[in-house]
Every structure is written in C-alpha cells, then in structure tokens.
Protein backbone atom coordinates (compact mmCIF):
# COMPACT_ATOMS: atom_id res chain seq x y z
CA UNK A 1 13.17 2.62 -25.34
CA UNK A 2 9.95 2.94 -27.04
CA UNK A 3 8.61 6.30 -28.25
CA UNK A 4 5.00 7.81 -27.67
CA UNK A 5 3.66 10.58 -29.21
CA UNK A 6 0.65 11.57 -26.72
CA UNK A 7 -1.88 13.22 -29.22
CA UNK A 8 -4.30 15.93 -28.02
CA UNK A 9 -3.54 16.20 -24.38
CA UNK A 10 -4.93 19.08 -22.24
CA UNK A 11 -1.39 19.69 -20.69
CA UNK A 12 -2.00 20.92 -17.17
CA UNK A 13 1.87 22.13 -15.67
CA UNK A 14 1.36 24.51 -12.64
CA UNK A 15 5.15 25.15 -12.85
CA UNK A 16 5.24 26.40 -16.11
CA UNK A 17 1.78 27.89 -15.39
CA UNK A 18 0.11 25.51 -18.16
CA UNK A 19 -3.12 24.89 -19.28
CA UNK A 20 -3.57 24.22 -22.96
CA UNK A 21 -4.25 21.91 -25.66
CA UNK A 22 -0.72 20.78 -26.47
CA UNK A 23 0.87 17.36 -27.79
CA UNK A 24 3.48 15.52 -25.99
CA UNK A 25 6.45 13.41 -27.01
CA UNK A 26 8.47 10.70 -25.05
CA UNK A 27 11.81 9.35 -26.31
CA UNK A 28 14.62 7.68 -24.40
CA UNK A 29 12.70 8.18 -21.06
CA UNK A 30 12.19 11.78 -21.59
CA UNK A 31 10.32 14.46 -22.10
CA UNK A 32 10.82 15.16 -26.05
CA UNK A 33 9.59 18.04 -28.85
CA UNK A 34 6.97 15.86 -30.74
CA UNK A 35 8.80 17.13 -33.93
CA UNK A 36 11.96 15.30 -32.98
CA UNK A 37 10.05 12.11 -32.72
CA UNK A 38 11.33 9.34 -35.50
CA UNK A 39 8.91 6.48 -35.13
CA UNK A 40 6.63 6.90 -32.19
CA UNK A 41 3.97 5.14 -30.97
CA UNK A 42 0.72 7.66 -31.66
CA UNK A 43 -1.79 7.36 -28.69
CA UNK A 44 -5.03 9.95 -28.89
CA UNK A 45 -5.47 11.22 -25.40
CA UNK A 46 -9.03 12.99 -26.69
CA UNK A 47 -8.77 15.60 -24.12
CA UNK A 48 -7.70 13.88 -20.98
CA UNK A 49 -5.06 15.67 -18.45
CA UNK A 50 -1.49 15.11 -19.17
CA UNK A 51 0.29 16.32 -15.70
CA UNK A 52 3.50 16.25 -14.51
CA UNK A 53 3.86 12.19 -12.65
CA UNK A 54 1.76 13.08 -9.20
CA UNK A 55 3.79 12.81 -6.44
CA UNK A 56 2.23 11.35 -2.70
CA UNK A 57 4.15 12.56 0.30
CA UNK A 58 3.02 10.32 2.93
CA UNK A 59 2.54 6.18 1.91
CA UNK A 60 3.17 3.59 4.59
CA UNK A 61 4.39 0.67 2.11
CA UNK A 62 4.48 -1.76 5.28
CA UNK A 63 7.70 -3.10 4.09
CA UNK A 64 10.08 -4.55 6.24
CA UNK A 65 7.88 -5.74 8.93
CA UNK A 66 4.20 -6.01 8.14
CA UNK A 67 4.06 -7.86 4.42
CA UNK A 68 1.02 -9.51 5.35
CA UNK A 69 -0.69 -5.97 4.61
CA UNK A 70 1.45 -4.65 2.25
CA UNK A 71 4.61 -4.87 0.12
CA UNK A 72 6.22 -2.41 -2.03
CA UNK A 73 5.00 -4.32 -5.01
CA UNK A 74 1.87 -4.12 -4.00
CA UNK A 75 1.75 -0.83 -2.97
CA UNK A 76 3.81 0.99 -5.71
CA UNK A 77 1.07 -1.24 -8.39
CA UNK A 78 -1.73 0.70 -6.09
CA UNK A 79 0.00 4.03 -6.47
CA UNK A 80 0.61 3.37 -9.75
CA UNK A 81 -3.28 2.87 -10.96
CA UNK A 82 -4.07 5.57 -8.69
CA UNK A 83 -1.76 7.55 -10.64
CA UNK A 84 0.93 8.34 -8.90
CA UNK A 85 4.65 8.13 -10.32
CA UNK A 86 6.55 8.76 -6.92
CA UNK A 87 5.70 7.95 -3.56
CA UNK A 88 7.41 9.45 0.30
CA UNK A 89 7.66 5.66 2.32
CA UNK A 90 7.22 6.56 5.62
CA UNK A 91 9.54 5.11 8.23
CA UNK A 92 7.68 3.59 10.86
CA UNK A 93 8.49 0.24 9.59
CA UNK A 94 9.96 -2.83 11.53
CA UNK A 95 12.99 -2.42 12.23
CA UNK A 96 12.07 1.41 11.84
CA UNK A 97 14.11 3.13 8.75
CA UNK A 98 16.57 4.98 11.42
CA UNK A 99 19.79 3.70 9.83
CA UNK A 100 21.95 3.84 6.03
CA UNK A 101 21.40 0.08 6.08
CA UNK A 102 17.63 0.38 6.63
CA UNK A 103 17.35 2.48 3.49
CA UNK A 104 19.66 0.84 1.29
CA UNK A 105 17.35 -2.07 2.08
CA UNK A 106 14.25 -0.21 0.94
CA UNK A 107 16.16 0.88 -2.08
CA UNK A 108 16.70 -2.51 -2.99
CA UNK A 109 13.08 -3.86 -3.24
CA UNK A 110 12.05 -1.08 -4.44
CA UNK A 111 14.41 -1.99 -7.51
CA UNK A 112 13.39 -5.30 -7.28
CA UNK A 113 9.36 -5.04 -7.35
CA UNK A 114 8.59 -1.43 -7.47
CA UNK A 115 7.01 -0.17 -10.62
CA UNK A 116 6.62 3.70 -9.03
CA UNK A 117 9.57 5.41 -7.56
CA UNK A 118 9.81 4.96 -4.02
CA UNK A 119 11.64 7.82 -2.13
CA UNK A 120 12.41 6.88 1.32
CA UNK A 121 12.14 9.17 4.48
CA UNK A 122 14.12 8.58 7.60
CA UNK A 123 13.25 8.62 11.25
CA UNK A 124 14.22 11.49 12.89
CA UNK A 125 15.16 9.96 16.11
CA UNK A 126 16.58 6.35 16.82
CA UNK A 127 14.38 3.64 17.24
CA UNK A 128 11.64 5.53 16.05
CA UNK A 129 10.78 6.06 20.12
CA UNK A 130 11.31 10.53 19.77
CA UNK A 131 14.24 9.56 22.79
CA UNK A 132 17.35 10.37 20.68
CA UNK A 133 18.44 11.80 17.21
CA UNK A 134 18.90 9.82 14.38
CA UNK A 135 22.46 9.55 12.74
CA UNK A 136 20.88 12.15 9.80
CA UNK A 137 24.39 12.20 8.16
CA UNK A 138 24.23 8.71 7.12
CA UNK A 139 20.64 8.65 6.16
CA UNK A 140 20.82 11.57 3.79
CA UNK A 141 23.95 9.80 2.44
CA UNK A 142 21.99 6.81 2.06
CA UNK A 143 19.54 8.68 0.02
CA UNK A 144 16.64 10.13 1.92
CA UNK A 145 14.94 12.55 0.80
CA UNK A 146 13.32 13.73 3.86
CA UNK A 147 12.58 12.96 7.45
CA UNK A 148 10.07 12.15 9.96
CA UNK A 149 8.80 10.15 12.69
CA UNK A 150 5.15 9.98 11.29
CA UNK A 151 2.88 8.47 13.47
CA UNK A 152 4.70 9.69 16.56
CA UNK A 153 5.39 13.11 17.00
CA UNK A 154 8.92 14.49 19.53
CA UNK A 155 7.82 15.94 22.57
CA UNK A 156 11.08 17.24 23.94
CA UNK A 157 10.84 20.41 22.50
CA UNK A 158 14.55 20.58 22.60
CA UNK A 159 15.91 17.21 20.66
CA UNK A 160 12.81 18.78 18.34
CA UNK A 161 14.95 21.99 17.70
CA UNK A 162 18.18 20.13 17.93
CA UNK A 163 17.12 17.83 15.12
CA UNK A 164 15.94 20.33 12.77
CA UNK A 165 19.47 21.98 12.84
CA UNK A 166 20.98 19.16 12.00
CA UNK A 167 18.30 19.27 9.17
CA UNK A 168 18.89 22.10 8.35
CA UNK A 169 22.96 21.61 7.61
CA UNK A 170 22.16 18.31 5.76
CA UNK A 171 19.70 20.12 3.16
CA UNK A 172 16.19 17.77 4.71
CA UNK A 173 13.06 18.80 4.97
CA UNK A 174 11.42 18.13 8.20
CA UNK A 175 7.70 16.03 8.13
CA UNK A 176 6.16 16.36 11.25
CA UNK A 177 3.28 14.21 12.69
CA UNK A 178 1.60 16.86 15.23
CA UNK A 179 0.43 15.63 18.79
CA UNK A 180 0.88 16.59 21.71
CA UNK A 181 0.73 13.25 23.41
CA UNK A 182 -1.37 13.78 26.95
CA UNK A 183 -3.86 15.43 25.18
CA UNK A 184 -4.22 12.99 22.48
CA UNK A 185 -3.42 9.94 25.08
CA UNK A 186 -6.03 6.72 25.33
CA UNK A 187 -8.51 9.18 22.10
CA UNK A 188 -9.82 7.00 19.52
CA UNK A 189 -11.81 9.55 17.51
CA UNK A 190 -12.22 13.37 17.70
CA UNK A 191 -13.17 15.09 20.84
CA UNK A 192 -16.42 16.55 20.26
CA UNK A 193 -20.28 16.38 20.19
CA UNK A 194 -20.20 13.03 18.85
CA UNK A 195 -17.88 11.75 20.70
CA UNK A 196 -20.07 12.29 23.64
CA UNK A 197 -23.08 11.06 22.23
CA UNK A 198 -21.09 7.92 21.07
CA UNK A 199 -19.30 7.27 24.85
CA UNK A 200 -16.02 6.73 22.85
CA UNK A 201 -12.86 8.61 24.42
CA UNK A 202 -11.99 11.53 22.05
CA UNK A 203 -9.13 13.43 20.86
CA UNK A 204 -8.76 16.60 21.71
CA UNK A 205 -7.81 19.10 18.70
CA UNK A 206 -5.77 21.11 21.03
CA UNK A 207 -3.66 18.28 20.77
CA UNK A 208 -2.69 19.01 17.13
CA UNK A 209 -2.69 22.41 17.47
CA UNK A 210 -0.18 23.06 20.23
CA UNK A 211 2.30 20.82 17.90
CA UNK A 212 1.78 23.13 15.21
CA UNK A 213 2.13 26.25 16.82
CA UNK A 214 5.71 24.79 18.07
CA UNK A 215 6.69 23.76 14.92
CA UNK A 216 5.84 27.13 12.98
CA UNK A 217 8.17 28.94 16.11
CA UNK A 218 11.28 26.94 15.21
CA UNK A 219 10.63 26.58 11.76
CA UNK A 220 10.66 30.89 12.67
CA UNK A 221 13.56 30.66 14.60
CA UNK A 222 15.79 28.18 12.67
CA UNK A 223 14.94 29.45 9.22
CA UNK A 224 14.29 26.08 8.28
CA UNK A 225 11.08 25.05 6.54
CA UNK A 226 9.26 22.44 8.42
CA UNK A 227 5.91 20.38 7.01
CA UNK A 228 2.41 19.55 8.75
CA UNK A 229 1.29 16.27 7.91
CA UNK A 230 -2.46 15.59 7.88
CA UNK A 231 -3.42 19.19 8.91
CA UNK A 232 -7.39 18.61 10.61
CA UNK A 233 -7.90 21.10 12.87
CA UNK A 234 -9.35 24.69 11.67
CA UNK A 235 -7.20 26.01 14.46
CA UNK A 236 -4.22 24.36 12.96
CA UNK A 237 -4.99 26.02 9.36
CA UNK A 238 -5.61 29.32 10.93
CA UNK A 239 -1.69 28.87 12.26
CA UNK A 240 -0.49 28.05 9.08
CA UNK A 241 -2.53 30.69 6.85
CA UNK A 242 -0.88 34.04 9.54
CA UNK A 243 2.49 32.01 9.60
CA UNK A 244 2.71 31.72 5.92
CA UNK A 245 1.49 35.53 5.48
CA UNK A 246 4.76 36.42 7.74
CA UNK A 247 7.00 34.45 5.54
CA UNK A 248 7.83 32.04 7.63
CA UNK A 249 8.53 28.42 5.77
CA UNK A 250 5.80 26.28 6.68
CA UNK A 251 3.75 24.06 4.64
CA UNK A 252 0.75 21.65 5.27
CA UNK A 253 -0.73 18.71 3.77
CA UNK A 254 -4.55 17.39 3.77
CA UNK A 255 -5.46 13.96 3.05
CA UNK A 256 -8.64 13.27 1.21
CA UNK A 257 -10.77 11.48 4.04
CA UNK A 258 -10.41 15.03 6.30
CA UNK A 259 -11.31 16.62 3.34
CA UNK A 260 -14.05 14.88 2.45
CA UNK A 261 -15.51 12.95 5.84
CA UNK A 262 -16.24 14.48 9.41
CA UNK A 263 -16.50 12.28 13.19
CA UNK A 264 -20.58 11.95 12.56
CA UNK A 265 -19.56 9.16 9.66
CA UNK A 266 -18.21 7.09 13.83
CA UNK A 267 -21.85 7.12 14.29
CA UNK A 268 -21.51 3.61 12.56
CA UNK A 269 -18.87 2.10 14.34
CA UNK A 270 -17.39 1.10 11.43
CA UNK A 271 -13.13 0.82 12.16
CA UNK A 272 -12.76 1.96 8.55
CA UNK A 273 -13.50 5.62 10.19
CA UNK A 274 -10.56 5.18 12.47
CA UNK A 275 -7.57 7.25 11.43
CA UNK A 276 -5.28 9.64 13.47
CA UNK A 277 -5.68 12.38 13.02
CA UNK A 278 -9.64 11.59 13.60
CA UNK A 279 -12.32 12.69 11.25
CA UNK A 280 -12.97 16.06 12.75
CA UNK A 281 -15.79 18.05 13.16
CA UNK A 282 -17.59 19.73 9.99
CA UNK A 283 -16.20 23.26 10.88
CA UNK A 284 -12.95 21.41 10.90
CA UNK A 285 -13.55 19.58 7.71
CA UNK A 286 -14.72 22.98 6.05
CA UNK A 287 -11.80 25.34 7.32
CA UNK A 288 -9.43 22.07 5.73
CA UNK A 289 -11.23 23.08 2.60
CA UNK A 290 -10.78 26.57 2.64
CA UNK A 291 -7.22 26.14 3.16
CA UNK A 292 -7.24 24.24 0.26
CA UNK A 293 -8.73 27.19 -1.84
CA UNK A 294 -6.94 30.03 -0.64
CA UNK A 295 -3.52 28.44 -0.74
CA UNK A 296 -2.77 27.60 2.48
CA UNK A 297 -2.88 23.79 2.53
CA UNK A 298 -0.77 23.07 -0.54
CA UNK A 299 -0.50 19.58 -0.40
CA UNK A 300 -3.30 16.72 -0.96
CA UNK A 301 -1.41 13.39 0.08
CA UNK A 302 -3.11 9.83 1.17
CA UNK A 303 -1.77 8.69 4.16
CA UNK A 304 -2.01 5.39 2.80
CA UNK A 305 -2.22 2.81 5.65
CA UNK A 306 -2.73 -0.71 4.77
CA UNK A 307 -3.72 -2.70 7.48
CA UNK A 308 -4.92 -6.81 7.32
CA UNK A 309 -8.78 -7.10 7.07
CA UNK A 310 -8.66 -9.47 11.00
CA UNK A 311 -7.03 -6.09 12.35
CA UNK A 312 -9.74 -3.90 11.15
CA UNK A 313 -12.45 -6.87 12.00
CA UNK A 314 -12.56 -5.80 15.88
CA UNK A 315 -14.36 -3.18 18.14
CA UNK A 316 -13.57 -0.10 17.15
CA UNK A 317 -11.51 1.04 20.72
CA UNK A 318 -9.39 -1.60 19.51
CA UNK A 319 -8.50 -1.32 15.66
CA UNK A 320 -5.63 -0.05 14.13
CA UNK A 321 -5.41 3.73 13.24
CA UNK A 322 -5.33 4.31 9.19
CA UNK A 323 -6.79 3.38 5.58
CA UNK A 324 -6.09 3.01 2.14
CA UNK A 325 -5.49 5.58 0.09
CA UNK A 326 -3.71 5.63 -3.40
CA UNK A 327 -6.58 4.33 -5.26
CA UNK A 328 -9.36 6.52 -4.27
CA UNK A 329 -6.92 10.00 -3.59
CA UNK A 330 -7.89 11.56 -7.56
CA UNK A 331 -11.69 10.68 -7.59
CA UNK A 332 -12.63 11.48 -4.08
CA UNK A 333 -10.67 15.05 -4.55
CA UNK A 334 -11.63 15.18 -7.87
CA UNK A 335 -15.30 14.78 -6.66
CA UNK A 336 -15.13 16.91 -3.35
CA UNK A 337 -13.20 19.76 -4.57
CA UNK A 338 -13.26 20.08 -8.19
CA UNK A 339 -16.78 19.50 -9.21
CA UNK A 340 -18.00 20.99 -6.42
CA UNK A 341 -16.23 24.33 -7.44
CA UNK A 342 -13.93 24.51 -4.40
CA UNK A 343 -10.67 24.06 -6.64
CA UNK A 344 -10.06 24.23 -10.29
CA UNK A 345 -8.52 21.38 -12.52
CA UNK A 346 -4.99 23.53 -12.37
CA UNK A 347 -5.53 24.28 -8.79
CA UNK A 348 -6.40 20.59 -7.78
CA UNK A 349 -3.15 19.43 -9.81
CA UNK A 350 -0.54 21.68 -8.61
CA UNK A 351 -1.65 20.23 -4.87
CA UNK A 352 -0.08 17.21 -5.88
CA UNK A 353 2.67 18.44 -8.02
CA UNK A 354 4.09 21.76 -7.41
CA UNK A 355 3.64 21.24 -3.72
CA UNK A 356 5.05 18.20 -2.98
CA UNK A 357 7.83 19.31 -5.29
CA UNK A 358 8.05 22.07 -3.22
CA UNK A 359 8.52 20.84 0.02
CA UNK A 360 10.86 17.92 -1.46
CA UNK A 361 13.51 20.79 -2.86
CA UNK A 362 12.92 19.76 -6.34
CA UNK A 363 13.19 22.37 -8.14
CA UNK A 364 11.82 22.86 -11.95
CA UNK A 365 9.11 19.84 -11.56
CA UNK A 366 7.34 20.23 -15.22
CA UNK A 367 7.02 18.45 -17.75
CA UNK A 368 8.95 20.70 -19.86
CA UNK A 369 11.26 18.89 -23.15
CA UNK A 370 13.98 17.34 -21.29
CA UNK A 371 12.85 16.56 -17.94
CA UNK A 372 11.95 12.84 -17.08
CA UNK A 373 8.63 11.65 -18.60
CA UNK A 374 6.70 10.91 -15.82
CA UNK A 375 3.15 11.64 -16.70
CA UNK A 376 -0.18 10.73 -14.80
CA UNK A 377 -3.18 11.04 -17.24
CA UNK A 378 -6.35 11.77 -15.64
CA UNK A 379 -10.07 11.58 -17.03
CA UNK A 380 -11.87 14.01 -15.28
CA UNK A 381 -15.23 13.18 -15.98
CA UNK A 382 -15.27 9.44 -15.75
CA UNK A 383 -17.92 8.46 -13.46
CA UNK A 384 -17.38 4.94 -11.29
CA UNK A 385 -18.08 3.07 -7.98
CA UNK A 386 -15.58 2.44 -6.11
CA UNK A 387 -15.07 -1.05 -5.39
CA UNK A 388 -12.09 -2.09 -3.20
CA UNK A 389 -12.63 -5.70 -4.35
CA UNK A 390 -10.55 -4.20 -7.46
CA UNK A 391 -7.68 -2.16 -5.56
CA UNK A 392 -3.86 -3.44 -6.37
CA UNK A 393 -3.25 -2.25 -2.61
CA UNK A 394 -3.82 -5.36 -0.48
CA UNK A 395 -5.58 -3.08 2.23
CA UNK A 396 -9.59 -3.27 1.72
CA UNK A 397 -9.51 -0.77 4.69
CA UNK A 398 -11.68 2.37 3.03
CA UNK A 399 -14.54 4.35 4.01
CA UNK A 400 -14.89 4.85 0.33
CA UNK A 401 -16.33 1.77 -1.41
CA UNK A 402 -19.46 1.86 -2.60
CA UNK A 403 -18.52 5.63 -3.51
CA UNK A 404 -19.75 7.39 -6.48
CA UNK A 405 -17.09 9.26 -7.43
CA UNK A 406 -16.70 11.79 -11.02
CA UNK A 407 -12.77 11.60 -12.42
CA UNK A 408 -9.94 9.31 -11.93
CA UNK A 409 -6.40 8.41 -13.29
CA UNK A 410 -6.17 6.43 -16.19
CA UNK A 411 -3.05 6.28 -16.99
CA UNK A 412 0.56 6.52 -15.48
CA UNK A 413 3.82 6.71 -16.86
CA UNK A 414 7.56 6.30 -15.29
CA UNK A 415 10.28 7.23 -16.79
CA UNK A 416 9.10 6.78 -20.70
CA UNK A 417 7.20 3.70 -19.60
CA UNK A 418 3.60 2.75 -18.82
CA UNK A 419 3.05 1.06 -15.53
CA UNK A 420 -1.03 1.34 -15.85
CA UNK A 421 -2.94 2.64 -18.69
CA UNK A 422 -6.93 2.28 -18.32
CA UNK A 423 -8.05 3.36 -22.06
C-alpha cells in the first residue's frame, strides 16, 4: 500500500486531548511515525484539520428494499465526500435487518460497493413491528455492532426492559427512537404555535419526552447504557443533562437540521421540512444547542434519509418523513455552532468522534501511531453554496441547498486510502 506523509496538519484528537500543529504518516493502512516513512507520498495539508475518520451513528442506506433512493454505493460515496469514514446502517430496511442472514447480506455489498465502512445495527424486535424480541445472539454473532428499531420506538415497556437485558449480556448498545405512539399518532410536524396557525396536525413533544424519561429509568435500573437518537425536545435534554449528572449511562445525539432549523421554516410547505422528530420550536432548537455546549448532547449524527424526488413531490400531510444528510452534516455544524461561537473546533470534532466511539464501545479511537488510518480532513474556513445538484447521495431531499455555509470536508481517508480528496 501506498505511503503518505500528511505535511502540516492541525491534528485535532479529542482522545488524546490534541490540538497542535503535528505531521502525520500512513504506511500499510496505518497510522505511522513520519520518521519511519521510506518513500511516501508528501501532501501539504497547509493547516487544514486532520481528525480521527468521523464516524455517523444513524444513516438509512435504503439497501435491501428501496434502491431506487439509495444504495450503499451511493450512500457510502455521499458519506465519504461528506467526510465520514464509518457509518451505523439503520435497520428499517426491507426485509428489516432482524436476522444473521440479513446482516451477512449487508456485509456483503458493503464489500462489494462500499468505499466507507458500513457497520450494521440490528432490529431489536422481529419484523421490525416492536411485537417480539429479536434473536440478538445471532445478530451480534453476525456482526452488529448495535441495535435499534429506529423509526419505531417499543411501547411495551416490558419486551423494552426484557430486550435491553439481553443487551446487556451480549455486550450491545441500545439506540432508541423515542415516541410514545398516541401522542405522536396521525402528527406531521411539531405541536405548537405554528402548527396552529398552519391547520396541520402536530406532534406533541410530550411524545418524545415520556420515551426518554423511560429509557433513562431502565438504562438506571439495568445498568446498561442506552442512546437517544435525534434528541429535539428541551424537555428531553433537561432529562438527559440531571440523568447524566447522577451517573446514570445515557447518551444523546442531535442531528444538524434540529440544530440548526425550527417548525416556522413549515410555514412554506415545503416536504423537505418534514422529518420525525419535527423541527421544533426555537426554545427547543436553542436548549438542543446548549446541550451541545455543556456536554450533554455528545453526539452530532445525520439521520440521513434518502427518499425518491416523486415521494417528496406531494402535499406535505402526505410525504415521507426524513432528508439527506452526509453531505451537508460538517458545513451546516460547522456554520451553526462553530463560527457562531457555540462550540470550538475540538469541541465540534469530538461530537463526531469521541462520542460515537463512545457509545459504540470502541475504546482508544485516536489517531495515535498504530491505529487504523482513517482520517477526515476538514477546511474550516472554506466558504460554498450548497448545491444538491452535486451530492453523491441520490436523495435531493434537503432544506439546505441554496445554503451558504463556512467549512467543509475535503478530504477522507479509509484505511491508508483516499476515497475523496477535494484539494
């Protein structure tokens, strides 16, 4: 395998507690004293991040089922020039990822036509329909690394609790997908002011927050950590910021559109505002920020949710839930949280490196000598448009073209090899 010797790098490594002007080398795929180097490739990074590979948590790479919006090629080329070395597939595909076979399947494109590594997630209950538990034995021997049944979310409070102890003896982290389903049932947007002035049906945020108290309890009683996908709610945040202060082991995730969007942006009627959990309220969007900053929410992942432009092309009672995500995830954050002061540049990286390590059980995730070169570069200043006319994804379902965005990945590295470089 080639060699690289990555030149004048601002090395950013939240485990290692990094931030310096450092050079890199790469040799046989991994991390590598530049000294040792015999006859590299030299590549002047001028300044630009070198990270540790981000990593997204939640991607919905459509594939088995739904190719027509996505594949994995497709999507692990988006989350590649979005900069993202590893990707979480959700489940909810079709025939839902509930089974060994399921996942070796997955495992097998994703050799194929994957240029990111795809780690898959497993349902937690058969069928994907929250009736009955998953065989969890033969999914974690099939190779998942966690599970969930995103999308949906167990009511039965008891196959909940009875499938995070069998969690919980298998070594998986639990994803959960919070609400509470009669008080999100028939909502199409957030249950608020606008939704009123709007006449659309809303959601209510009790709905999310009852899920999340529920979790935090067992997560409390089963000393098992347990992880809240697309926190929105400021009530929900408030339950995570006392629960984590008591020790218990529960961690949260925000995506970029609750971070940086709130319901008013419905006032359009424009489906590429639909998402669930709905844009929420400012005070919602702002406590989702604050969580951010004070440590709370330590997780930024996309929900990336590629869905065919005739699905989106309807009233918006009747579209699809979800967007695209693993292009615009570094520059909108980058533009929301960084230059606006909220988070700094180590801050804003560890969110989607030492955190999703974090909840994932890897331990050590740095890109200290030895450890597998997976590297996402990041200009931090580059100032673009975003134009979905140019994402690898084959969703064109954003909120965010047309964007002016400040910072973006431009380049991305897998194991000692480049699968995008922009410079």
């Amino acid at each position: 395998m080639k060699e690289y010797l990555l030149k004048n790098c601002r090395l950013i490594d939240p485990v290692r507690h990094l931030d310096t002007r450092a050079d890199l080398g790469v040799a046989d795929g991994r991390m590598t004293d530049p000294g040792k180097l015999k006859n590299p490739e030299v590549i002047d990074l001028d300044g630009r991040i070198a990270a540790p590979g981000f990593i997204d948590l939640h991607v919905h790479l459509r594939q088995p089922g739904n190719t027509a919006a996505e594949t994995i090629a497709t999507g692990t080329m988006a989350a590649a020039a979005g900069g993202f070395t590893a990707v979480v597939a959700m489940p909810n595909t079709s025939p839902a990822a509930d089974t060994a076979g399921a996942i070796e399947y997955l495992r097998s494109c994703d050799k194929q036509s994957g240029v990111v590594k795809v780690l898959a997630s497993g349902c937690m209950t058969k069928g994907y329909l929250g009736e009955e538990m998953a065989p969890i034995g033969g999914l974690k021997a099939a190779g998942v690394v966690a599970l969930t049944d995103d999308g949906r979310c167990i009511q039965n409070h008891a196959l909940m609790r009875h499938v995070m102890e069998y969690a919980k003896s298998f070594g998986l982290p639990i994803l959960d997908h919070c609400e509470e389903k009669n008080l999100a049932a028939g909502g199409v947007m957030h249950e608020g002011q606008w939704s009123v002035l709007l006449g659309i049906k809303g959601m209510s945020g009790l709905a999310e927050d009852l899920i999340v108290a529920r979790d935090i309890m067992l997560s409390r009683a089963l000393e098992w950590p347990i992880h809240i996908q697309h926190i929105s709610t400021a009530e929900s945040v408030a339950l995570v910021r006392e629960a984590r202060k008591r020790g218990i082991r529960v961690t949260a995730e925000a995506t970029p559109h609750h971070i940086a969007l709130t319901d008013e942006c419905i006032k359009s009627f424009d489906s590429n505002y639909k998402m669930n959990p709905p844009l929420r309220s400012a005070a919602d969007r702002d406590a989702v920020r604050a969580g951010l900053a004070d440590g709370t929410i330590t997780v930024i992942a996309t929900d990336h949710a590629p869905h065919t432009a005739t699905s989106k092309m309807v009233e918006f009672d009747y579209a699809p839930f979800g967007i695209v995500g693993l292009e615009t995830a570094l520059p909108v954050t980058l533009t929301e949280l960084v230059h606006t002061g909220i988070l700094t540049l180590p801050e804003w990286v560890a969110k989607f490196t030492r955190g999703p390590a974090e909840v994932l059980m890897m331990d050590g995730y740095s890109l200290a000598d030895g450890r597998n070169a997976d590297i996402t570069i990041v200009d931090p200043d580059l100032e673009f448009t975003v134009d979905p006319a140019t994402f690898r994804t084959k969703g064109r379902n954003t909120p965010f073209g047309g964007k002016r965005c400040r910072g973006k990945a431009v380049g991305t590295i897998v194991d000692g090899k480049w699968v995008y470089r922009a410079f």
